[in-house]
Protein backbone atom coordinates (compact mmCIF):
# COMPACT_ATOMS: atom_id res chain seq x y z
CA UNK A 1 0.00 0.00 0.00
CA UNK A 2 1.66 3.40 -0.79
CA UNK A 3 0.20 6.92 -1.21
CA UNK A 4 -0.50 8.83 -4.16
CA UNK A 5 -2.61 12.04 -4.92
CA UNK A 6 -4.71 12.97 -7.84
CA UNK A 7 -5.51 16.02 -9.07
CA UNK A 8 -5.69 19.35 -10.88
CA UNK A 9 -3.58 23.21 -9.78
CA UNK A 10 -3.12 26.48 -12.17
CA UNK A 11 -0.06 24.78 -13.30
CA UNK A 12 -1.87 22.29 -15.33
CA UNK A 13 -5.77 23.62 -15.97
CA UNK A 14 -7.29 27.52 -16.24
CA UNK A 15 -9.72 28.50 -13.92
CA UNK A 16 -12.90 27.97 -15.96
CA UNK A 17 -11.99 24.11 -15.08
CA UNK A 18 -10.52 24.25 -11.58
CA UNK A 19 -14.25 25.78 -10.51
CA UNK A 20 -15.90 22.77 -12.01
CA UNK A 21 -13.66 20.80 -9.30
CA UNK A 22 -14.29 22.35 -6.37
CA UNK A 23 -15.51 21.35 -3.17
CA UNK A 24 -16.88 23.19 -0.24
CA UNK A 25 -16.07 21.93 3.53
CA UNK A 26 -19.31 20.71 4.18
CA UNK A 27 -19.36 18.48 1.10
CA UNK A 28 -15.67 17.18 1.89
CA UNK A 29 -16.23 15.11 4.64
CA UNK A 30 -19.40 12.83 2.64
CA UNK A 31 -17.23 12.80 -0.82
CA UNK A 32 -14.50 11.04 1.84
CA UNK A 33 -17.32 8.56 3.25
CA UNK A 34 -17.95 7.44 -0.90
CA UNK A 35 -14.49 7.17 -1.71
CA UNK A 36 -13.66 4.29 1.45
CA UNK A 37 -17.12 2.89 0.83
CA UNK A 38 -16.05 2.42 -2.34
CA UNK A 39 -13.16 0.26 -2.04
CA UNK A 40 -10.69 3.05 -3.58
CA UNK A 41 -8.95 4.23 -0.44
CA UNK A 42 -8.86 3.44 3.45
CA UNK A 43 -7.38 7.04 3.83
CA UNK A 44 -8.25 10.19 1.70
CA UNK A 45 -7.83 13.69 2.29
CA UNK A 46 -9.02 16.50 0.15
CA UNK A 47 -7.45 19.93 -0.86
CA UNK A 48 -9.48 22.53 -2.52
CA UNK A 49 -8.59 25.86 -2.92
CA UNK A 50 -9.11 28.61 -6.07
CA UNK A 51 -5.79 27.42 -7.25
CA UNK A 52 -5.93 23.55 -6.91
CA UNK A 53 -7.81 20.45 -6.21
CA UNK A 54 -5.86 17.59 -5.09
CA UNK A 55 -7.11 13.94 -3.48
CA UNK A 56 -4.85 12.38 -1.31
CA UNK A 57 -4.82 9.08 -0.52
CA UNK A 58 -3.82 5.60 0.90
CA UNK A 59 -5.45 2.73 -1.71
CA UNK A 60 -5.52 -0.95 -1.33
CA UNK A 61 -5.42 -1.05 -4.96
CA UNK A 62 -2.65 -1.11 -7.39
CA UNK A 63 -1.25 2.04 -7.85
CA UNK A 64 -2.66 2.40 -11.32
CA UNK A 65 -5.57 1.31 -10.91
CA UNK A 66 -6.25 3.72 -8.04
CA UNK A 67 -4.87 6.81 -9.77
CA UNK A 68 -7.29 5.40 -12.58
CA UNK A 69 -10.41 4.37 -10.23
CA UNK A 70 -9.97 7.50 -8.17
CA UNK A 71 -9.92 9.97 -11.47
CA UNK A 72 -13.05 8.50 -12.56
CA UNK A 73 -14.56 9.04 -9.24
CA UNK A 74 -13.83 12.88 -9.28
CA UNK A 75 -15.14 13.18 -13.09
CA UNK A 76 -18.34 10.93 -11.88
CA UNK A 77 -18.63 13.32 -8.65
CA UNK A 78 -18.21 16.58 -10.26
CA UNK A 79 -20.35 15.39 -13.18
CA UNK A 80 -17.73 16.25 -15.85
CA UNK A 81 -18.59 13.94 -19.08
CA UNK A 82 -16.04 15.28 -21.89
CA UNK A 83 -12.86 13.61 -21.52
CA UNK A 84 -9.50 15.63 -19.92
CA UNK A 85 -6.15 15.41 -21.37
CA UNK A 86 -3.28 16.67 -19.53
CA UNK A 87 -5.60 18.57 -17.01
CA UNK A 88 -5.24 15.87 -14.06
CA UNK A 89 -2.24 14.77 -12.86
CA UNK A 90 -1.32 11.85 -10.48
CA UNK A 91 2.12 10.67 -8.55
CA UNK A 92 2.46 7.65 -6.57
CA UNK A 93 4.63 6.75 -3.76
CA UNK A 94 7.79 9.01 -2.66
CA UNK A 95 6.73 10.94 -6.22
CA UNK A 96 3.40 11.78 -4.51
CA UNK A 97 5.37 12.78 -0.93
CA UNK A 98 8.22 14.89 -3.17
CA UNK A 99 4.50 16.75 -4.11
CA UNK A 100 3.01 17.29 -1.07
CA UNK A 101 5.96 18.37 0.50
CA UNK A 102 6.18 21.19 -2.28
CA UNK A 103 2.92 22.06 -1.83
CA UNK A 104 2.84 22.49 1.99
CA UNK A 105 6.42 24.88 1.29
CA UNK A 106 5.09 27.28 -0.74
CA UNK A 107 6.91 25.48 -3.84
CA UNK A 108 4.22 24.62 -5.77
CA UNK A 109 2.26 27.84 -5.58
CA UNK A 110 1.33 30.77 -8.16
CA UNK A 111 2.98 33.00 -5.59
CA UNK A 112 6.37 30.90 -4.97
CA UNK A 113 7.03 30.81 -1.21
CA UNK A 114 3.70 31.88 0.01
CA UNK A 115 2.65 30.66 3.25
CA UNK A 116 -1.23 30.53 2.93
CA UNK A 117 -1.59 27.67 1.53
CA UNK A 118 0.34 25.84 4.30
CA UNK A 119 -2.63 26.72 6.36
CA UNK A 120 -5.07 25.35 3.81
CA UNK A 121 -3.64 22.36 3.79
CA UNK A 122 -3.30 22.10 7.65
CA UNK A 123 -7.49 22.62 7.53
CA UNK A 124 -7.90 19.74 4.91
CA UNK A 125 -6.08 17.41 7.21
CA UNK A 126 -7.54 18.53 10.21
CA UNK A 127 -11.08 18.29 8.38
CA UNK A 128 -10.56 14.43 7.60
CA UNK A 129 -8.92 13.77 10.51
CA UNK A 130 -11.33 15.02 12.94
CA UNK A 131 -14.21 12.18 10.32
CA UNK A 132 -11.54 9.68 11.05
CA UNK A 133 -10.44 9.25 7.32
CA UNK A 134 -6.81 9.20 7.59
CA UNK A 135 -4.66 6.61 9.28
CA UNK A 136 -0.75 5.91 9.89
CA UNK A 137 0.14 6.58 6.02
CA UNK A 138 -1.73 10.06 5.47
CA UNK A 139 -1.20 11.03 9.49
CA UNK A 140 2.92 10.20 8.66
CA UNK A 141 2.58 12.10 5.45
CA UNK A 142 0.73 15.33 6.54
CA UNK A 143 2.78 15.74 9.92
CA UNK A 144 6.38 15.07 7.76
CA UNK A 145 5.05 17.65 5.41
CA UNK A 146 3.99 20.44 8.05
CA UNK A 147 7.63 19.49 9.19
CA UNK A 148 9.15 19.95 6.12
CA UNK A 149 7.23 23.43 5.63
CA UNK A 150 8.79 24.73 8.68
CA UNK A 151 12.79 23.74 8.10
CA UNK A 152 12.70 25.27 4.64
CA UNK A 153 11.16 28.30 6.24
CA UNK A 154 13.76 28.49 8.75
CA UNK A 155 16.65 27.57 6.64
CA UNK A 156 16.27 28.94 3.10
CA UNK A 157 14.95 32.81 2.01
CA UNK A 158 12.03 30.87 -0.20
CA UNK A 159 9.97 32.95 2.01
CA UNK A 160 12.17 36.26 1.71
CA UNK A 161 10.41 39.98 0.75
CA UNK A 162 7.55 41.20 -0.77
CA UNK A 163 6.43 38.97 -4.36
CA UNK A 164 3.39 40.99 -5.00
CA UNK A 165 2.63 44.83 -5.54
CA UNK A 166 0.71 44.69 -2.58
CA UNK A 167 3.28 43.27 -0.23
CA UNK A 168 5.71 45.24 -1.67
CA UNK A 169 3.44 48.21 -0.57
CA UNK A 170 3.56 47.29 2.50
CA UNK A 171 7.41 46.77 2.82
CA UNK A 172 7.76 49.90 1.61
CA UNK A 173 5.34 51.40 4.33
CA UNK A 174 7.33 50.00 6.82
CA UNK A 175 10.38 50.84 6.03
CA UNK A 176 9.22 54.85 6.05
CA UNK A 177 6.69 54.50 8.95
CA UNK A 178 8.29 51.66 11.04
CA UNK A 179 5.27 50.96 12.72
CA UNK A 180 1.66 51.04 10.64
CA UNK A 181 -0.64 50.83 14.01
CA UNK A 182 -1.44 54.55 14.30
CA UNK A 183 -1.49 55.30 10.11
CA UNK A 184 -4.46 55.89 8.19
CA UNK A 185 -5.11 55.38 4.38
CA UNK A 186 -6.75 57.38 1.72
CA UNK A 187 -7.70 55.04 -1.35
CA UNK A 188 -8.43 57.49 -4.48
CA UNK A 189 -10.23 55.09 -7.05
CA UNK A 190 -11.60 51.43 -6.11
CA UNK A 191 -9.49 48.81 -8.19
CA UNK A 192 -8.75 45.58 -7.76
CA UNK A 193 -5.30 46.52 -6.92
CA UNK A 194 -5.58 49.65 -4.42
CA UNK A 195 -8.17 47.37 -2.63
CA UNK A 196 -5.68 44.26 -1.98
CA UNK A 197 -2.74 46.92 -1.09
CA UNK A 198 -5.34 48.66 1.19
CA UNK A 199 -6.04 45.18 2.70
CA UNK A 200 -2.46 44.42 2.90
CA UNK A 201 -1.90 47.46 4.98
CA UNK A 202 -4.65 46.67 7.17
CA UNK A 203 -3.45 43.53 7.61
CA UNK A 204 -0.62 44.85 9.18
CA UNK A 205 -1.99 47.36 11.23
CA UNK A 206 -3.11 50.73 9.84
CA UNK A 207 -5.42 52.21 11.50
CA UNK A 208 -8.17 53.39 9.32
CA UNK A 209 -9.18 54.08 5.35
CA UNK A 210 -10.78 56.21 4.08
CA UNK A 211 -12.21 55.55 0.23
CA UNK A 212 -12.72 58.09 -2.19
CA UNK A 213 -14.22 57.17 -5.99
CA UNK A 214 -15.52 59.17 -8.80
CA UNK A 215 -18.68 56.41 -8.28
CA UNK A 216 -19.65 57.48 -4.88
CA UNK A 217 -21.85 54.53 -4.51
CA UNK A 218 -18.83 52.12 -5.44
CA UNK A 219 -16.59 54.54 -2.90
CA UNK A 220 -19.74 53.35 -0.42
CA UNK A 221 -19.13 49.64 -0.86
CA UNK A 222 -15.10 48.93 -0.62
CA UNK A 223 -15.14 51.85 2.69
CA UNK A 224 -17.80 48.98 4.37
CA UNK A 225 -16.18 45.91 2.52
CA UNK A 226 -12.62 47.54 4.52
CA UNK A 227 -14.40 48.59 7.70
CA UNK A 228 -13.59 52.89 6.23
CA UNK A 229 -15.61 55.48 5.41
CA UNK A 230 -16.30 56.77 2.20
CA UNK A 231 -15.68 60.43 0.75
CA UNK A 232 -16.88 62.24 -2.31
CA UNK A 233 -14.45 62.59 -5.17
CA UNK A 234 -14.25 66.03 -5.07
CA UNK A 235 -13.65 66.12 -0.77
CA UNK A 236 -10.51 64.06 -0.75
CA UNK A 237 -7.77 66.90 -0.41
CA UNK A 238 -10.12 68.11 3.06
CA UNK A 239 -8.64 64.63 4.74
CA UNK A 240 -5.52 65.02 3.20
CA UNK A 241 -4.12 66.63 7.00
CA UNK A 242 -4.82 63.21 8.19
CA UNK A 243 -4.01 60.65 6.46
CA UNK A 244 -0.12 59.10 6.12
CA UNK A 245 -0.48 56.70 3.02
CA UNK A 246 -2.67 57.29 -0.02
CA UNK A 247 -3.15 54.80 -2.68
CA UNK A 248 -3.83 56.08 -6.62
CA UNK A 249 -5.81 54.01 -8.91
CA UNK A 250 -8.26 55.83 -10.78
CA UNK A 251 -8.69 55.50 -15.02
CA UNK A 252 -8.46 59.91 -14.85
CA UNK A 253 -6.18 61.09 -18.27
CA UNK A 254 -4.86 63.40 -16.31
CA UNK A 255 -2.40 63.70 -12.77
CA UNK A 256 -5.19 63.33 -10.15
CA UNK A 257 -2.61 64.86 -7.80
CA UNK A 258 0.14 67.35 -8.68
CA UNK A 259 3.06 69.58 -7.17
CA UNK A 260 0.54 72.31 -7.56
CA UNK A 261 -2.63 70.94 -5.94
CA UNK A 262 -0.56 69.25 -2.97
CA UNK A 263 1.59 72.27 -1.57
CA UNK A 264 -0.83 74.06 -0.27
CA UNK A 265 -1.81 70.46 1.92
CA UNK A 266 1.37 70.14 3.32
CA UNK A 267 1.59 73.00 5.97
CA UNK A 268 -1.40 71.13 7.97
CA UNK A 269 0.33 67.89 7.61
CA UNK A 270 3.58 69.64 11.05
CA UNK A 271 5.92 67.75 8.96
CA UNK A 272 4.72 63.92 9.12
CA UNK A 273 5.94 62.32 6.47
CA UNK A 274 3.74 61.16 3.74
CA UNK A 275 3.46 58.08 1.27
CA UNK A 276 2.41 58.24 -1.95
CA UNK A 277 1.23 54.86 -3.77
CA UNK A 278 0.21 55.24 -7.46
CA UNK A 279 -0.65 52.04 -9.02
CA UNK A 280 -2.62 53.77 -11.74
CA UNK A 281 -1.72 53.55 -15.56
CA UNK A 282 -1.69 56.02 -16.94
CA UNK A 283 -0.42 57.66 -13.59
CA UNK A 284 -2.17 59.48 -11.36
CA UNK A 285 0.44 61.63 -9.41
CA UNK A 286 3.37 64.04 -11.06
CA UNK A 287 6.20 62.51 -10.37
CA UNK A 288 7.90 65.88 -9.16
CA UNK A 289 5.83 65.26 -6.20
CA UNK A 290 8.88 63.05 -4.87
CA UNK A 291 10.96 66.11 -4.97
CA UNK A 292 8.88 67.63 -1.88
CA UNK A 293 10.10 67.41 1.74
CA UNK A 294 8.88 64.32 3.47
CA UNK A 295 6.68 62.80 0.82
CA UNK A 296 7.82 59.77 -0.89
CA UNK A 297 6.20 58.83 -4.13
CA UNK A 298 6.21 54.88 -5.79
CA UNK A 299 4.55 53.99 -9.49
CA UNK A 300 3.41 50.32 -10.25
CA UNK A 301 6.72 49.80 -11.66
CA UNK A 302 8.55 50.67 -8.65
CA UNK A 303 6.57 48.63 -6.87
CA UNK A 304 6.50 45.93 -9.36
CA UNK A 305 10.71 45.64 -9.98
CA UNK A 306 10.80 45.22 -5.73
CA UNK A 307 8.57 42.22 -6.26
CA UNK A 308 10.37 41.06 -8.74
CA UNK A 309 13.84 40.95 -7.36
CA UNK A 310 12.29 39.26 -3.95
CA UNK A 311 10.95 36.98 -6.65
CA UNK A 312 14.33 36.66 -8.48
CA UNK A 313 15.96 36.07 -4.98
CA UNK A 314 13.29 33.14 -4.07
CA UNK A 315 13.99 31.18 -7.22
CA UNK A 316 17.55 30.62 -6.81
CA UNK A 317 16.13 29.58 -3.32
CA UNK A 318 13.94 26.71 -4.85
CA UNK A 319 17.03 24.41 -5.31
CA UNK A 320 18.02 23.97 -1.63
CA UNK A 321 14.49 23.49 -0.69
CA UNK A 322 14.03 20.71 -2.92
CA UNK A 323 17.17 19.18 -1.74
CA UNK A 324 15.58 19.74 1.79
CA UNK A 325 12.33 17.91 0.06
CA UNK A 326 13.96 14.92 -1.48
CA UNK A 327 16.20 14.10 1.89
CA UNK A 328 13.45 13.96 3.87
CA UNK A 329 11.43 12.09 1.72
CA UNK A 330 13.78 9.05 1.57
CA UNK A 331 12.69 6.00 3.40
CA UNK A 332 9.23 7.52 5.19
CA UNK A 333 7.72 4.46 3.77
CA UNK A 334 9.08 1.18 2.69
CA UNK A 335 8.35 0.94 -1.20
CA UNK A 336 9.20 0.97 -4.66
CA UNK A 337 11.00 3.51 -5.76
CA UNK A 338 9.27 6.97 -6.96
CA UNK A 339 7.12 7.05 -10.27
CA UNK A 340 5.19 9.69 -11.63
CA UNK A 341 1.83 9.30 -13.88
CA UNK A 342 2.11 13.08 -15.63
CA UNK A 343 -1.13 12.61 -17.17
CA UNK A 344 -3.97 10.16 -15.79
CA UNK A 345 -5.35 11.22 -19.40
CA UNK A 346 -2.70 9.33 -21.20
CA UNK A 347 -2.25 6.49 -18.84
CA UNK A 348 -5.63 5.95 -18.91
CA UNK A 349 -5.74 6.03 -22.86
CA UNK A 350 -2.33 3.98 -22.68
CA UNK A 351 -3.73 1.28 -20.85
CA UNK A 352 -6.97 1.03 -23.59
């Protein structure tokens, strides 16, 4: 008996087909019940998150005919009829650990390094171990991995700066500001983007946000949707005395704030310093603004090349953790060696 996990990420399917995978908690623990009822596993555990879906598992059966049995079970369940090709994946044995093990790290992730889904995966366990459907092969697996997670966390920079525009945001706030707890935020436009770097902020501590939108009524919705209040388009310069960071992201032609329009602000501001955040394309504050006393101006592309040498810096990372990965993997279970099935598609069509 040996362990093996099946299953689909954004490495190998878009999102239009990840959805159609998806399970919600409550559903998990009944899918589990069908699956040992079945005969296809004494031990399963279930991942689902917006960027994968992934069945582990502990089968009686022969390795390929689980990966095989347990594919057609998730196309049954999620009542998918058309056939996949290279959309599910499947690895076996110290193959399927070498996986796991990535996946609990960080390695394996659109975001290389992040930590969330560490905690996802700690809640899938936890969620078919608390219904009793894993045993000494999934319980050795799962704890090893969690292990594993931690020592390249400790011992490699995988982890190391901001990847994203919005952590890098926040990096950058903290390096001017030290400490976010007392510093509120002005949001001028409601994208996508100013609302995850406003949440990032938050996240770490900032104090307050206030929203302001040439859509008052969208303004309305991300202040509540933040825990902020909203202002009118035209009243944002009135909180200007008060607020420490300000994100830009409005679709305005034109320089929403300029060397002009923010000198006469400062005064009322006794010298604190002030953060400027545009993320808007075209921008949406004249760059000369940097060239005023205590304010400190960043575009999406300063932002962006931060990220990306954090990025750059994880990557040459990724080697030491998979060293980390493949030592630890070696003899948790007595076995054949490793073997990965790429495609369940193709083995599936190899064995017709």
């Amino acid at each position: 008996m040996s362990v093996l996990v099946i299953g689909l990420s954004h490495h190998s399917s878009p999102v239009t087909v990840r959805e159609r995978f998806a399970f919600s908690e409550t559903e998990i623990p009944d899918v589990l019940g069908r699956i040992r009822e079945a005969g296809l596993a004494d031990e399963a555990v279930i991942l689902s998150t917006c960027n994968r879906v992934e069945l582990y598992a502990s089968s009686p059966l022969a390795d390929r005919d689980a990966i095989l049995r347990l594919r057609e079970f998730l196309l049954q369940n999620r009542r998918i009829g058309e056939p996949l090709a290279d959309e599910l994946y499947g690895h076996v044995g110290d193959a399927c650990l070498e996986h796991l093990f990535k996946v609990a790290a960080g390695l394996d992730s659109m975001l290389l390094g992040e930590t969330e889904i560490l905690g996802q995966l700690k809640q899938a366990y936890d969620l078919a171990l608390k219904h009793r459907y894993t045993g000494k092969f999934l319980n050795k697996a799962f704890q090893r991995a969690f292990n594993v997670a931690k020592q390249i966390r400790t011992e490699t920079n995988i982890q190391r700066g901001s990847v994203s525009v919005a952590s890098a945001a926040v990096e950058l706030s903290e390096k001017i500001f030290e400490n976010l707890s007392d510093k509120k935020i002005l949001v001028i436009g409601a994208g996508d983007t100013s609302e995850k770097t406003a949440r990032a902020l938050l996240s770490r501590g900032a104090h307050s946000v206030f929203v302001s939108n040439r859509s008052h009524d969208r303004a309305v919705l991300l202040a509540e949707a933040l825990g902020g209040r909203a202002i009118r388009f035209d009243d944002w310069a009135t909180e200007f005395a008060n607020v420490d960071i300000v994100i830009s992201s409005t679709s305005a032609p034109h320089y929403v704030i300029d060397r002009k329009r923010l000198a006469p602000l400062m005064p009322d501001r006794a010298g604190r310093a002030l953060l400027l955040i545009d993320i808007a394309v075209p921008r949406d504050i004249e760059p000369e603004v940097n060239f005023m006393e205590n304010v400190f101006l960043y575009n999406i592309d300063d932002l962006q090349a931060i990220a990306d040498d954090y990025l750059k810096q994880r990557q040459e990372e990724v080697a030491r953790c998979e060293a980390i990965i493949r030592e630890k993997v070696k003899g948790l279970f007595a076995g054949p060696p490793p073997h990965v099935l790429p495609a369940a598609g193709r083995q599936a069509a190899g064995a017709a």
